[in-house]
Protein backbone atom coordinates (compact mmCIF):
# COMPACT_ATOMS: atom_id res chain seq x y z
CA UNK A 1 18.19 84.84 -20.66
CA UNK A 2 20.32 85.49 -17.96
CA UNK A 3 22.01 82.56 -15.70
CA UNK A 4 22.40 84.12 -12.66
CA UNK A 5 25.67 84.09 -11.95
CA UNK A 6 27.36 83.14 -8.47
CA UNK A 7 27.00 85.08 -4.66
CA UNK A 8 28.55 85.18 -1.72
CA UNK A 9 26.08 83.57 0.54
CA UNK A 10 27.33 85.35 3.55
CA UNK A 11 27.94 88.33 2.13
CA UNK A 12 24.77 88.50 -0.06
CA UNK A 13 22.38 87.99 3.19
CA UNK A 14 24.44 90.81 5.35
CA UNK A 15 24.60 93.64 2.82
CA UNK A 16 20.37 92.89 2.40
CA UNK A 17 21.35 92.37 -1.55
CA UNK A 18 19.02 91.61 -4.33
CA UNK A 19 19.51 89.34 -7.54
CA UNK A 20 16.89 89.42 -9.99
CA UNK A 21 16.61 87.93 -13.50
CA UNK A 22 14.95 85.21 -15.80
CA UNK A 23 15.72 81.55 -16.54
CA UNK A 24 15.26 79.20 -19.69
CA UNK A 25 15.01 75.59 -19.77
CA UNK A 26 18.96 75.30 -20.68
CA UNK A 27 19.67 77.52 -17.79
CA UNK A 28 18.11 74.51 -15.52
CA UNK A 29 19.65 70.99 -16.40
CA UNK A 30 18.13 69.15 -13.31
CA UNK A 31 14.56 70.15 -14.71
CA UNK A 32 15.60 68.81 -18.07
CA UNK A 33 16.42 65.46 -16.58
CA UNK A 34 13.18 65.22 -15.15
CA UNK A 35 11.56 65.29 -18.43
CA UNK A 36 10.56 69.35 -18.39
CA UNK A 37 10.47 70.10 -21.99
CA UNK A 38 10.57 74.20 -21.65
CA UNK A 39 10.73 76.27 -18.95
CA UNK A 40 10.00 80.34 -18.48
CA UNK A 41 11.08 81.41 -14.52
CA UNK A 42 11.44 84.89 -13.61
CA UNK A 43 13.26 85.11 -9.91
CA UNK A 44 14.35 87.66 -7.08
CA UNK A 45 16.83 86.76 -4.55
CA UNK A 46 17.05 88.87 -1.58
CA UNK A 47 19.79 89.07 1.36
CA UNK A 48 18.25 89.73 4.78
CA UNK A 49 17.93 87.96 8.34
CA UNK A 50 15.78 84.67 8.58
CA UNK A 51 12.78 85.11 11.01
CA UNK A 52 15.20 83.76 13.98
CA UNK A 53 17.68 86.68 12.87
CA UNK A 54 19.86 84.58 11.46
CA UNK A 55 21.93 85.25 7.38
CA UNK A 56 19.19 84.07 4.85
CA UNK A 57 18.07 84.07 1.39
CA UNK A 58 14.55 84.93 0.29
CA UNK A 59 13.79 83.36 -2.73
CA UNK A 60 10.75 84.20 -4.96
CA UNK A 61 10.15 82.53 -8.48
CA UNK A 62 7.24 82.37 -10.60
CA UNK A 63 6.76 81.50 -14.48
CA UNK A 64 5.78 78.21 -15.84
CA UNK A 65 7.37 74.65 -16.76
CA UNK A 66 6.14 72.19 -19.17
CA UNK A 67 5.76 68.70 -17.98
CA UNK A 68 4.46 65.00 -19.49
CA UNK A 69 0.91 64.60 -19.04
CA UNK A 70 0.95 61.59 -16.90
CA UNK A 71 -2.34 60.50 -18.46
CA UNK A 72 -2.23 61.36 -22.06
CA UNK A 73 1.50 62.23 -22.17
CA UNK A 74 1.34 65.27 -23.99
CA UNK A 75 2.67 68.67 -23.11
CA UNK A 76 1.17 70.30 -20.04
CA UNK A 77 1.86 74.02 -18.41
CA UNK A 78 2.60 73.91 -15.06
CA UNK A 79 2.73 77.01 -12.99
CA UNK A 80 5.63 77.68 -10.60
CA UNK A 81 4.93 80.08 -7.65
CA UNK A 82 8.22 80.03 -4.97
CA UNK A 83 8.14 81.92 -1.96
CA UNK A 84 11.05 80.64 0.30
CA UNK A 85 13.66 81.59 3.39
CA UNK A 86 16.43 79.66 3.16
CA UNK A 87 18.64 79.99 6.58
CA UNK A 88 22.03 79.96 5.75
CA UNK A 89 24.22 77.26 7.59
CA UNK A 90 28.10 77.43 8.21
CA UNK A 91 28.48 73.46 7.45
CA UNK A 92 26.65 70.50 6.44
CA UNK A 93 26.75 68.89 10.07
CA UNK A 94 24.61 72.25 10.92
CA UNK A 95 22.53 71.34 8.60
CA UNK A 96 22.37 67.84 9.63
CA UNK A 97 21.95 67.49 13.38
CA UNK A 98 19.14 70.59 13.07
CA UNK A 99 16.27 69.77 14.41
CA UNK A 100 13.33 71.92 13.39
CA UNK A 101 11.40 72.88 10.09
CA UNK A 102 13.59 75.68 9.37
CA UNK A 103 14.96 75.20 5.38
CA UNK A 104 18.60 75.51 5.42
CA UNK A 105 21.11 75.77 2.79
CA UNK A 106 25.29 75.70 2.70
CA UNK A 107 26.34 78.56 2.82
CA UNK A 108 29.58 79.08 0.49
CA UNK A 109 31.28 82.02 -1.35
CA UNK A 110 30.14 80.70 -4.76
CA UNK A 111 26.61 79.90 -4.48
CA UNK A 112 25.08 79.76 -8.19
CA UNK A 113 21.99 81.29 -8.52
CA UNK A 114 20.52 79.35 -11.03
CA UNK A 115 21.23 76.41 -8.81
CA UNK A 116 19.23 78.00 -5.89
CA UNK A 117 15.98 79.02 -7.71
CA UNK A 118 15.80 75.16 -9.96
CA UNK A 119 16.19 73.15 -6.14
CA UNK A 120 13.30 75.83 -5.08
CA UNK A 121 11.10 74.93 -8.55
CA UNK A 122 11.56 71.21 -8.67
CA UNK A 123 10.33 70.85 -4.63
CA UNK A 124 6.88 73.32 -6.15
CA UNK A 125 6.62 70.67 -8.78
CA UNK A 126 3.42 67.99 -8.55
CA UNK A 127 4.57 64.24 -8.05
CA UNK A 128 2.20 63.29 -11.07
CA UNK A 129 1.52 66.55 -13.01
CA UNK A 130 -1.36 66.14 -15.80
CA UNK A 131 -4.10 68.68 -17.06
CA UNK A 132 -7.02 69.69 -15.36
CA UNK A 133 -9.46 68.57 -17.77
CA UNK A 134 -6.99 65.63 -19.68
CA UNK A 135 -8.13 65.08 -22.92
CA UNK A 136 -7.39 61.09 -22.42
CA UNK A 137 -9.78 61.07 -19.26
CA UNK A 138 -12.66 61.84 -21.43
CA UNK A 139 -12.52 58.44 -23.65
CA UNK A 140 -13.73 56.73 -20.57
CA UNK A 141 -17.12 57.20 -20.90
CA UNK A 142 -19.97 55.50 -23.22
CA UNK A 143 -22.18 56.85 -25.97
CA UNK A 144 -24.82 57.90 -23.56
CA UNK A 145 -22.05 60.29 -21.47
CA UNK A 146 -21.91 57.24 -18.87
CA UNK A 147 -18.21 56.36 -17.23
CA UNK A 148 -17.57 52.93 -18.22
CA UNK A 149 -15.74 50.54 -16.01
CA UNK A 150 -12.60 49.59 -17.70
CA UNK A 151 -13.37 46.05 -16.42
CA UNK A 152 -16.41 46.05 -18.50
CA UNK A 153 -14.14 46.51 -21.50
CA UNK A 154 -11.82 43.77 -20.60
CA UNK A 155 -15.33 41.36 -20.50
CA UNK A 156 -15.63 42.24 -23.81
CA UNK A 157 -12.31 41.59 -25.09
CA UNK A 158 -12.37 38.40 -23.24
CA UNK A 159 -15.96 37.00 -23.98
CA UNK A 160 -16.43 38.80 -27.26
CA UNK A 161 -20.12 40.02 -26.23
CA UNK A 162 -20.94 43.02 -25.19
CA UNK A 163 -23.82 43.86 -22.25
CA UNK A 164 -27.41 43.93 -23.66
């Protein structure tokens, strides 16, 4: 396990330096929050010039995190793949009155690492995450391997007959 530690923003993107390591699920308390019961994330941060030659960060993370099923609620493994530039800005009005695509981040001379790579994993992560074949999603169907409407269920509770 290794948290990271802190950079020099600045610094780190002029010298061209490289941070590499691995996070856990207690190095990452914003993923915890959002209900991620484990997480495995290997990163590499790397110093260099955006693509408009300005400081940057490259960030690269990939591992998985384990989410809620939205359907059945049990555990799922979701796979994290990060590949971003982050332009480094001198101050938040920078940031603010930009007016492109270009991701930018504070720049500061305590940026924490772990910090960096979690915002980059939680933005990767699926708005409703569930598996790709959800056990729950195959209870909807009849005897015969039919989908049955769920309406059609609801008659029955209602009426007490079921179709002949």
């Amino acid at each position: 396990m290794s948290q990271g530690g802190v950079i020099d923003g600045l610094e780190f993107a002029r010298a061209g330096a490289t941070r590499a390591g691995a996070l856990e699920i207690t190095d990452l308390p914003r993923l915890s929050e959002l209900g991620c019961s484990a997480a495995q994330i290997r990163y590499v941060i790397r110093g260099g010039d955006s693509a408009q030659g300005r400081p940057a960060l490259h960030v690269d993370a990939t591992g998985t995190v384990e989410l809620a099923c939205q359907r059945c609620l049990e555990s799922v493994a979701v796979p994290v793949a990060v590949h971003s530039e982050l332009e480094l800005a001198a101050s938040q009005e920078a940031i603010d009155v930009a007016d492109d695509e270009i991701d930018r981040v504070l720049a500061s001379r305590s940026m924490a690492v772990a910090a960096l790579v979690e915002d980059e994993v939680i933005l990767t992560l699926p708005m409703v995450p569930k598996h790709a074949q959800c056990p729950a999603g195959m209870e909807d169907t009849d005897s015969g391997g039919e989908r049955t409407s769920p309406f059609a269920a609801l008659a029955v509770l209602r009426t007490g007959r079921t179709k002949s």
